[in-house]
Protein backbone atom coordinates (compact mmCIF):
# COMPACT_ATOMS: atom_id res chain seq x y z
CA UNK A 1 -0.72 -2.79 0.39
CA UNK A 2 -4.12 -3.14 -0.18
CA UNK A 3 -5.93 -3.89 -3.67
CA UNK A 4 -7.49 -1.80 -5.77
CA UNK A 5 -11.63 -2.39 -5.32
CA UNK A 6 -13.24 -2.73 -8.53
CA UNK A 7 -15.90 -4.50 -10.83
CA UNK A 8 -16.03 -5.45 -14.42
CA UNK A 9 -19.41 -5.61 -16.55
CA UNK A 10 -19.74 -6.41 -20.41
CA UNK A 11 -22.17 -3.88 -22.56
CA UNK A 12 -24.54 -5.04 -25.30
CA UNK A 13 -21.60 -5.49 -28.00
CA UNK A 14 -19.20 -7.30 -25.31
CA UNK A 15 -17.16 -4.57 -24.63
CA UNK A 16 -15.81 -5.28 -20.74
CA UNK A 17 -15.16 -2.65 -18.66
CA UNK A 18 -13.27 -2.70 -15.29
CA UNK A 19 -13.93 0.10 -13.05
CA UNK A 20 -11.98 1.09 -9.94
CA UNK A 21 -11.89 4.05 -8.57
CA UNK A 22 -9.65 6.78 -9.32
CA UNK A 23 -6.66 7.59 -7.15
CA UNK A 24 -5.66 10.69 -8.79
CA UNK A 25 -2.38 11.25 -6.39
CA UNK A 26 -1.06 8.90 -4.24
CA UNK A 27 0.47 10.35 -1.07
CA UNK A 28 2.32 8.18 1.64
CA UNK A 29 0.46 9.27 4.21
CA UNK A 30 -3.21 9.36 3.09
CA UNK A 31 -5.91 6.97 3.07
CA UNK A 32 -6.52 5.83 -0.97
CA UNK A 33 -9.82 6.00 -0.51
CA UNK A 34 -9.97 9.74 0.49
CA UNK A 35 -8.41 10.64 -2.90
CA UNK A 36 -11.01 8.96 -4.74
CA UNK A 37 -13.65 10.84 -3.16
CA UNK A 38 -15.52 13.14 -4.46
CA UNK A 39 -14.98 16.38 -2.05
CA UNK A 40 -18.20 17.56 0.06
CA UNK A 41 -20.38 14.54 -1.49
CA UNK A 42 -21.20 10.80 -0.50
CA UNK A 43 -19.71 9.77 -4.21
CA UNK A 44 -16.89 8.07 -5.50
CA UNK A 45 -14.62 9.12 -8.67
CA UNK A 46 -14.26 6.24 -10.66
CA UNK A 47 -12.27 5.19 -14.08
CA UNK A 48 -13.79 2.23 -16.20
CA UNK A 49 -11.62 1.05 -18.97
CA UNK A 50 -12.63 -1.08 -22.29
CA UNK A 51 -11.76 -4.09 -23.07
CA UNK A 52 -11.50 -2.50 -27.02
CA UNK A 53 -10.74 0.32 -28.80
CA UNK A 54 -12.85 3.08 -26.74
CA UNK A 55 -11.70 5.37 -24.50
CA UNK A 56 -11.91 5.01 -20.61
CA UNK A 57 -14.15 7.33 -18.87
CA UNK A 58 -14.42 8.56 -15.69
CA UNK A 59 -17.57 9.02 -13.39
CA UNK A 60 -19.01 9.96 -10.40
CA UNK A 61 -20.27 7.59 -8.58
CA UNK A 62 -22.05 6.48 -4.81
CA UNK A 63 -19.96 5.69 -2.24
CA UNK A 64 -21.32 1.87 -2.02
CA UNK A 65 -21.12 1.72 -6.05
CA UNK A 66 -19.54 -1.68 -6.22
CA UNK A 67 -22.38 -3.73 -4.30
CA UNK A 68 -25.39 -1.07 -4.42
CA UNK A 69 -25.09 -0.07 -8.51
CA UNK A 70 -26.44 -3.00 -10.77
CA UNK A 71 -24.25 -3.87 -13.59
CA UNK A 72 -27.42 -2.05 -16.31
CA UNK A 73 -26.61 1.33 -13.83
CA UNK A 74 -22.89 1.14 -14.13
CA UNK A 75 -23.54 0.32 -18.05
CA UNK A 76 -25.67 3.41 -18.49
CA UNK A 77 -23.33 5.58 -16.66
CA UNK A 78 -20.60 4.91 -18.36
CA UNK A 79 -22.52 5.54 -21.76
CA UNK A 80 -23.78 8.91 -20.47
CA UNK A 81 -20.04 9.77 -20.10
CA UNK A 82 -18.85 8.93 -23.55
């Protein structure tokens, strides 16, 4: 079975956050990274978690998110979604 992808990044106040993308039902028979995607768009739903007492958020993000987004994008997405 393969691993979930994912990246971590620390905010301003050291919070770390590990993002991988959401697999919101897992079915024997279809790809993982179909159910992350975000229907009729290039984009990627994805769940970063805290390292502290916040809650995880989930966002939308591009398909190539874990090597094209810089860590400051990833930050500032996450914040948006708060």
């Amino acid at each position: 079975m393969a691993q979930a992808l994912g990246r971590e990044v620390t905010d301003s106040e050291g919070t770390v956050w590990n993002c991988v993308q959401a697999y919101a039902e897992l079915a024997e028979k279809t790809d993982k990274e179909d159910l992350a995607k975000v229907k009729g768009e290039e984009a990627y739903w994805v769940v970063c978690t805290p390292s502290g007492g916040a809650q995880s958020v989930r966002v939308k993000l591009p398909q190539d998110w874990e090597s094209a987004c810089s860590d400051e994008e990833l930050l500032a997405t996450i914040q948006a979604n708060q």
